[in-house]
C-alpha atoms as a PDB file:
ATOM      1  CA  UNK A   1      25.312 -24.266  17.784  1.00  0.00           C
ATOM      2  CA  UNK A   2      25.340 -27.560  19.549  1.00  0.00           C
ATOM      3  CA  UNK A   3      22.157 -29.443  19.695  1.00  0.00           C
ATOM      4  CA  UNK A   4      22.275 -29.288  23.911  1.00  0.00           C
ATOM      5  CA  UNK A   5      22.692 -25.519  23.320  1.00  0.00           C
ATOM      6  CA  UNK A   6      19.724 -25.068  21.166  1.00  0.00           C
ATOM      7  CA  UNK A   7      17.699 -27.344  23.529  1.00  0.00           C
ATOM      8  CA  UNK A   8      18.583 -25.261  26.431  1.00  0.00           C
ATOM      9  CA  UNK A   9      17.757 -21.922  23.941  1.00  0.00           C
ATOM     10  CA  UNK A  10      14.269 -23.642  23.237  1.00  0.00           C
ATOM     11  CA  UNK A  11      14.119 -24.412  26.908  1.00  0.00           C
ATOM     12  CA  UNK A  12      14.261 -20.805  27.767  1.00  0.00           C
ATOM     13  CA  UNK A  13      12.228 -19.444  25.520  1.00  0.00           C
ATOM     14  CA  UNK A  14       9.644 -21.736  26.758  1.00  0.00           C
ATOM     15  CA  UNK A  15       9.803 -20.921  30.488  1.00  0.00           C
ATOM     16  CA  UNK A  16       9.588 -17.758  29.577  1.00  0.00           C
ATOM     17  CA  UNK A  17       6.636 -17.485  27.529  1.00  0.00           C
ATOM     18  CA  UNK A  18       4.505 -19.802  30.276  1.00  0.00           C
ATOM     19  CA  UNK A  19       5.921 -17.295  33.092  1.00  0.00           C
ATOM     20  CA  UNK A  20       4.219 -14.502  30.739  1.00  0.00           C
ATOM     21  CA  UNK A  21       0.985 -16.407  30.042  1.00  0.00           C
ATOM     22  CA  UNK A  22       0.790 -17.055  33.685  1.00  0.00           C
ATOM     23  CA  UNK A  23       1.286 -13.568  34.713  1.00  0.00           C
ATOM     24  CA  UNK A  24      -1.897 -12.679  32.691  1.00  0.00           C
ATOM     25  CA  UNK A  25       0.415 -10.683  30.257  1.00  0.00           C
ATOM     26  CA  UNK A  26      -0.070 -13.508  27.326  1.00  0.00           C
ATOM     27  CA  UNK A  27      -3.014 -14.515  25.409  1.00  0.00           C
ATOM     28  CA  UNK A  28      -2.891 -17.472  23.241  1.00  0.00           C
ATOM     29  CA  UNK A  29      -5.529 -17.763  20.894  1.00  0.00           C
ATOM     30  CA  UNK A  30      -8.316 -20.306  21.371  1.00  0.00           C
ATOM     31  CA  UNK A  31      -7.940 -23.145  18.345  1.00  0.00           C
ATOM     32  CA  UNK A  32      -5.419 -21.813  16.509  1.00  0.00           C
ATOM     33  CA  UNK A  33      -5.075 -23.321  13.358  1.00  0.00           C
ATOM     34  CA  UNK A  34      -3.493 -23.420  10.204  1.00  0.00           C
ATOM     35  CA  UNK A  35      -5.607 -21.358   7.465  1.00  0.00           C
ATOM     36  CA  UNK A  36      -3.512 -21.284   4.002  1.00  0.00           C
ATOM     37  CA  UNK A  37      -5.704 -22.269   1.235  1.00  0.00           C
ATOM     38  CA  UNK A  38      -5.416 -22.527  -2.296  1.00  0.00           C
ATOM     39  CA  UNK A  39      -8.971 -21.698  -4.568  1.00  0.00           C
ATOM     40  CA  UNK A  40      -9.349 -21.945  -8.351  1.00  0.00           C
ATOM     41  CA  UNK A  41     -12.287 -19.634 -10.039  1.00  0.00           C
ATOM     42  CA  UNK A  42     -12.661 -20.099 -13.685  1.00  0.00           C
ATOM     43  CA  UNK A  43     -13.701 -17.608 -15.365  1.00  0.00           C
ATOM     44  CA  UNK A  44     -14.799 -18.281 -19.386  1.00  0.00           C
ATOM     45  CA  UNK A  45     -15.038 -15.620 -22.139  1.00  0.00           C
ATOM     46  CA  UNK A  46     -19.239 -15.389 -21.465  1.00  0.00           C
ATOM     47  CA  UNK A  47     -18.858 -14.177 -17.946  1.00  0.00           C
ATOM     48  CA  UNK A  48     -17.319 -10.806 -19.057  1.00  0.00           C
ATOM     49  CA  UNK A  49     -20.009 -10.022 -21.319  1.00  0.00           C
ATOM     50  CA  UNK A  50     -20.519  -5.877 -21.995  1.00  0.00           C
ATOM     51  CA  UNK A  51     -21.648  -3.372 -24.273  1.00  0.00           C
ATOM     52  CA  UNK A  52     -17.856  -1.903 -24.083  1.00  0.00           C
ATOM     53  CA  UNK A  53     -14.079  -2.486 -24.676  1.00  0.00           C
ATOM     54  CA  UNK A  54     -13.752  -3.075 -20.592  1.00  0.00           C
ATOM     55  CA  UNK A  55     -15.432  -5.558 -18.662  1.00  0.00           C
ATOM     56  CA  UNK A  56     -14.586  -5.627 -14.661  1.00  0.00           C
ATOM     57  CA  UNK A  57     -15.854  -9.108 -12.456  1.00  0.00           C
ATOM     58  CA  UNK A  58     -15.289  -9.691  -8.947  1.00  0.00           C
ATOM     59  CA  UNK A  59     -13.921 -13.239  -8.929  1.00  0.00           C
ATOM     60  CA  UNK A  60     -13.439 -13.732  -5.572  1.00  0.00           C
ATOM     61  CA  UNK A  61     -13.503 -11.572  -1.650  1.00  0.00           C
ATOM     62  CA  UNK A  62     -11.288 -11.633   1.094  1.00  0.00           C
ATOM     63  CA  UNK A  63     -12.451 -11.559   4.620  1.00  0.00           C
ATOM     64  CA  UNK A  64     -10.825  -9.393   6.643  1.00  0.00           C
ATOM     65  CA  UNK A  65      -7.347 -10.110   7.959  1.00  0.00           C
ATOM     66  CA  UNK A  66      -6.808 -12.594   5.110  1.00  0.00           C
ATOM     67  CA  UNK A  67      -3.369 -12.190   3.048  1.00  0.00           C
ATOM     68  CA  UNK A  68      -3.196 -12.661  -0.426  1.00  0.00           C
ATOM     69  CA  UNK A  69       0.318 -14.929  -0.333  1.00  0.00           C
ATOM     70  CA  UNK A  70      -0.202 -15.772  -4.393  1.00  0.00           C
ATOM     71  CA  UNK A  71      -2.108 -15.516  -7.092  1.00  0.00           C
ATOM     72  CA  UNK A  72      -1.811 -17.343 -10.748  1.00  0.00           C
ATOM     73  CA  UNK A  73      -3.613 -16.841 -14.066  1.00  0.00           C
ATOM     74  CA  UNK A  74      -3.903 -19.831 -16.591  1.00  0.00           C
ATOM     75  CA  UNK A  75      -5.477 -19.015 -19.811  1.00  0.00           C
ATOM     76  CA  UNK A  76      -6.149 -22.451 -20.727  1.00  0.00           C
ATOM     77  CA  UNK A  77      -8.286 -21.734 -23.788  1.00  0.00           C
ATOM     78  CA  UNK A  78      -6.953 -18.774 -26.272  1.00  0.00           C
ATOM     79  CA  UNK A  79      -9.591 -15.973 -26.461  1.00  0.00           C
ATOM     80  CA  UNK A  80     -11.161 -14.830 -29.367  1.00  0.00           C
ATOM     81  CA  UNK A  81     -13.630 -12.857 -30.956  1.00  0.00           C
ATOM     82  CA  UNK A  82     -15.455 -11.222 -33.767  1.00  0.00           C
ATOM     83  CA  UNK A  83     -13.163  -8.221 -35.059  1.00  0.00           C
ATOM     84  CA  UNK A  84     -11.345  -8.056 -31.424  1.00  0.00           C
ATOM     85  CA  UNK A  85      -7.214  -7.305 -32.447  1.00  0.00           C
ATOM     86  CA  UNK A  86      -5.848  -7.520 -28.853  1.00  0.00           C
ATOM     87  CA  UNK A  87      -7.493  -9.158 -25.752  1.00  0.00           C
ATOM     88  CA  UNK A  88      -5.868  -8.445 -22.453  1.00  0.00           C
ATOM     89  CA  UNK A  89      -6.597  -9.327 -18.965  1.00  0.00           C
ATOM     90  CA  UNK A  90      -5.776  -8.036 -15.322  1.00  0.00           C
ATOM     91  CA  UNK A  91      -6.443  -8.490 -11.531  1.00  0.00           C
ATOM     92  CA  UNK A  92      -6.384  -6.305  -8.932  1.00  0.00           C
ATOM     93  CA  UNK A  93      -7.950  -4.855  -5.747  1.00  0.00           C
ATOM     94  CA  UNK A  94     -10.799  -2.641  -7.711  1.00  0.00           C
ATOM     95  CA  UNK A  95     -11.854  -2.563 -10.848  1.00  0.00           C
ATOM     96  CA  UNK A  96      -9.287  -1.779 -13.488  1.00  0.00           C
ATOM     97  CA  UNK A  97      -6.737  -2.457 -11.165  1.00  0.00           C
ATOM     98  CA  UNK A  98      -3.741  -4.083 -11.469  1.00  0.00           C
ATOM     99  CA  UNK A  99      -2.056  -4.797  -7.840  1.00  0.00           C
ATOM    100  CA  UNK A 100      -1.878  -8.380  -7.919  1.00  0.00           C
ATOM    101  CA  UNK A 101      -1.524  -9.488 -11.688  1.00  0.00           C
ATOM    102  CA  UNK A 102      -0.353  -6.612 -14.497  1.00  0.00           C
ATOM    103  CA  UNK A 103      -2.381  -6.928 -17.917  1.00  0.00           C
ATOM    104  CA  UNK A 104      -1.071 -10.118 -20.165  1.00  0.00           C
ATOM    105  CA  UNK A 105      -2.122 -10.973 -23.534  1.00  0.00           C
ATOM    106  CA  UNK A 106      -4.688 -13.516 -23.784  1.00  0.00           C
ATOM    107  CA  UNK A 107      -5.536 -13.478 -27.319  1.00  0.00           C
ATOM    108  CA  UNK A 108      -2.198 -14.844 -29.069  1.00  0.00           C
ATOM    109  CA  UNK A 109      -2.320 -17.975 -27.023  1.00  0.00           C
ATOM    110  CA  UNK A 110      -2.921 -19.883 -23.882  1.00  0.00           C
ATOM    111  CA  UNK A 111      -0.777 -18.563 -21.215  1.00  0.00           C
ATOM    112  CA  UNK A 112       0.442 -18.394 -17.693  1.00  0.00           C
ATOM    113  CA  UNK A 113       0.889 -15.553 -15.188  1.00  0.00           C
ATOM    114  CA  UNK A 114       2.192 -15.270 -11.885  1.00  0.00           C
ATOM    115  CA  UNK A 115       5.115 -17.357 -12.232  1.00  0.00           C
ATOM    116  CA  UNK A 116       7.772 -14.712 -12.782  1.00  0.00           C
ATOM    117  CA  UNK A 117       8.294 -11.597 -10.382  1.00  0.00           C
ATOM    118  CA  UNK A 118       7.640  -9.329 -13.553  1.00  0.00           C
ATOM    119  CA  UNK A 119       3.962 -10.688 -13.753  1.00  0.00           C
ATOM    120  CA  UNK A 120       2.984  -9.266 -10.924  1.00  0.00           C
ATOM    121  CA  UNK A 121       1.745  -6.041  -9.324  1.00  0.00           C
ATOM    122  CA  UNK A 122       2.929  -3.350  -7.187  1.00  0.00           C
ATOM    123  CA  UNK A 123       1.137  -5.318  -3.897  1.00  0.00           C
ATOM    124  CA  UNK A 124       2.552  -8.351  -3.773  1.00  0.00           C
ATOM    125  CA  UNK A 125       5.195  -8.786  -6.134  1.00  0.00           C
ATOM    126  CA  UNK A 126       8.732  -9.014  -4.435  1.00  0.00           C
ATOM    127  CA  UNK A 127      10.041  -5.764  -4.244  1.00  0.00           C
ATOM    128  CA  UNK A 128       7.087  -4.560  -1.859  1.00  0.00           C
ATOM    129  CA  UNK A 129       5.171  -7.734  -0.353  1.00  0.00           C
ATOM    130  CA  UNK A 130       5.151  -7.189   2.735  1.00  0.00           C
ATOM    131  CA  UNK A 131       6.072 -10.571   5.029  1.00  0.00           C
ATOM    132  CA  UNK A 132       5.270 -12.820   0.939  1.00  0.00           C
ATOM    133  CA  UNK A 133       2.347 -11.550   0.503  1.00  0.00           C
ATOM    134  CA  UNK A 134      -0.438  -8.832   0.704  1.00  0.00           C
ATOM    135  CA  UNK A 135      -2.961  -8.192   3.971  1.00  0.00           C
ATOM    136  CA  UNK A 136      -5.326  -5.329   1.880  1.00  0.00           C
ATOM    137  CA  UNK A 137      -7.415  -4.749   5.608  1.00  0.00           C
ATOM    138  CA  UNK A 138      -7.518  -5.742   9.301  1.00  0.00           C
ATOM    139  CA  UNK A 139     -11.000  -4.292   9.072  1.00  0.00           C
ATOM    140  CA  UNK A 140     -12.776  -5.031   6.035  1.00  0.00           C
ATOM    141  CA  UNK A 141     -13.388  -7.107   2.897  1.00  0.00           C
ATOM    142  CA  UNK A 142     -11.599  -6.577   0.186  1.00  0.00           C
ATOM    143  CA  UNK A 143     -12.582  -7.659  -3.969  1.00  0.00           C
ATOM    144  CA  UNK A 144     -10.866  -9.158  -6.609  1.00  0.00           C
ATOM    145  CA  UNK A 145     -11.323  -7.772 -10.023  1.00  0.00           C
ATOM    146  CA  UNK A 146     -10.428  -8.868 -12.988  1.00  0.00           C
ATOM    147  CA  UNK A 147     -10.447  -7.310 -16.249  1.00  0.00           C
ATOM    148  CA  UNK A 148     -10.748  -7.854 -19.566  1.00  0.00           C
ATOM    149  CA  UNK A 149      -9.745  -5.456 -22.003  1.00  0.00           C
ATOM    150  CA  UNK A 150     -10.441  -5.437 -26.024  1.00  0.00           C
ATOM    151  CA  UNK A 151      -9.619  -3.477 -28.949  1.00  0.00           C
ATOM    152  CA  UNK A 152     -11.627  -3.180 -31.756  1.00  0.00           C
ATOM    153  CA  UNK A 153     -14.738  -5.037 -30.351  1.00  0.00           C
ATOM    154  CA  UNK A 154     -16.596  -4.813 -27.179  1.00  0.00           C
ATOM    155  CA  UNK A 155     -16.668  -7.799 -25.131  1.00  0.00           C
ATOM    156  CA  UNK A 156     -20.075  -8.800 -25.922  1.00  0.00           C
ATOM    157  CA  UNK A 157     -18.277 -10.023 -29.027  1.00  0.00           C
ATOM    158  CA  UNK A 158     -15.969 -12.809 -27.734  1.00  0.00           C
ATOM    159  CA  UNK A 159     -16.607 -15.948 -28.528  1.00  0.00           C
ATOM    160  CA  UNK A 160     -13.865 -18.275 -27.309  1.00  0.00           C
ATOM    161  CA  UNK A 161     -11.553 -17.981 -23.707  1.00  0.00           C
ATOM    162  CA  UNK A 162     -11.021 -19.124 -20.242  1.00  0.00           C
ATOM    163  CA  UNK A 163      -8.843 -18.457 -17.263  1.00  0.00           C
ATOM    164  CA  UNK A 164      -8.579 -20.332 -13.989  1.00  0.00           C
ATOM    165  CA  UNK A 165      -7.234 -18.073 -11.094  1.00  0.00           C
ATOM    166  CA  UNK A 166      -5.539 -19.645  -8.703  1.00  0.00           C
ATOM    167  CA  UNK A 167      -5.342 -17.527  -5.201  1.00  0.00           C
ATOM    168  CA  UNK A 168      -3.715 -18.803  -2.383  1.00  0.00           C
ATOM    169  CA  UNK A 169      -4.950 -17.319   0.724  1.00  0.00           C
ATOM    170  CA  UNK A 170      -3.866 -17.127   4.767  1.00  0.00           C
ATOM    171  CA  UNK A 171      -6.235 -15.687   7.166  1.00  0.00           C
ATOM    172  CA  UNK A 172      -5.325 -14.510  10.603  1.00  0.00           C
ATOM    173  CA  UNK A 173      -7.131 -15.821  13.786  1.00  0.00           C
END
């Protein structure tokens, strides 16, 4: 397309959308701006402290109509602990869950998740995001839980670990 026929495209569109808002049949949103944000919880091996082999923390809350566009897990110190075997750890919409990040070993050694499609769970990973990412509710908050799993200990017994989530975040006007 030539650039005078996309001009005269754009052009149209235009006169068109100001003949709708001035027909009262068009509402533009007061201040609209740009709300993608990236935030990083860290979460160390103390905070999921239990009496059993499951602990579940909220890390974080959406607002209402706010997407979940990603979300990345770096272990960055290997978890340990007294008589644990395996250490895993998930996220999701509730606890146990695993919609946004499927369990992933965090014993063995630091590690990533979140970078590969095969990381991630059933709500945003690419097979069923909907638009790149997830919108949980128009109407309500929604938590993030993640969850640490052991076997072989409870997780009153860890003594070494970390993760930083990083969720990026895009909330509707």
């Amino acid at each position: 397309m030539s650039r005078w026929r996309l001009l005269g495209a754009v052009l149209g569109l235009l006169l068109c959308v100001t003949q709708a808002w001035a027909a009262g049949a068009l509402t533009i949103a007061a201040n609209p701006a740009y709300s993608r944000f990236t935030y990083k919880i860290t979460t160390p091996y103390s905070s999921f402290s239990g009496a059993g082999t499951t602990f579940d923390l909220t890390i974080a809350t959406l607002p209402a109509k706010t997407r979940l566009v990603s979300v990345l897990a770096d272990s960055t110190v290997a978890w340990t602990g007294t008589a644990c075997t395996a250490i895993t750890a998930q996220l999701g919409k509730s606890a146990g869950g695993v919609e946004y990040l499927i369990a992933f070993d965090a014993k063995t050694a630091t590690i990533r998740r979140g970078l590969a499609d095969a990381d991630l769970g059933t709500s945003i990973n690419r097979a069923t995001a909907v638009q790149g990412g997830d919108l949980p509710s128009f109407t309500a908050t929604t938590n993030l839980s993640a969850r640490v799993t052991t076997t072989l200990c409870n997780t009153n017994a860890l003594t070494a670990g970390s993760i930083d989530w990083y969720l990026t975040t895009e909330a509707l006007p």
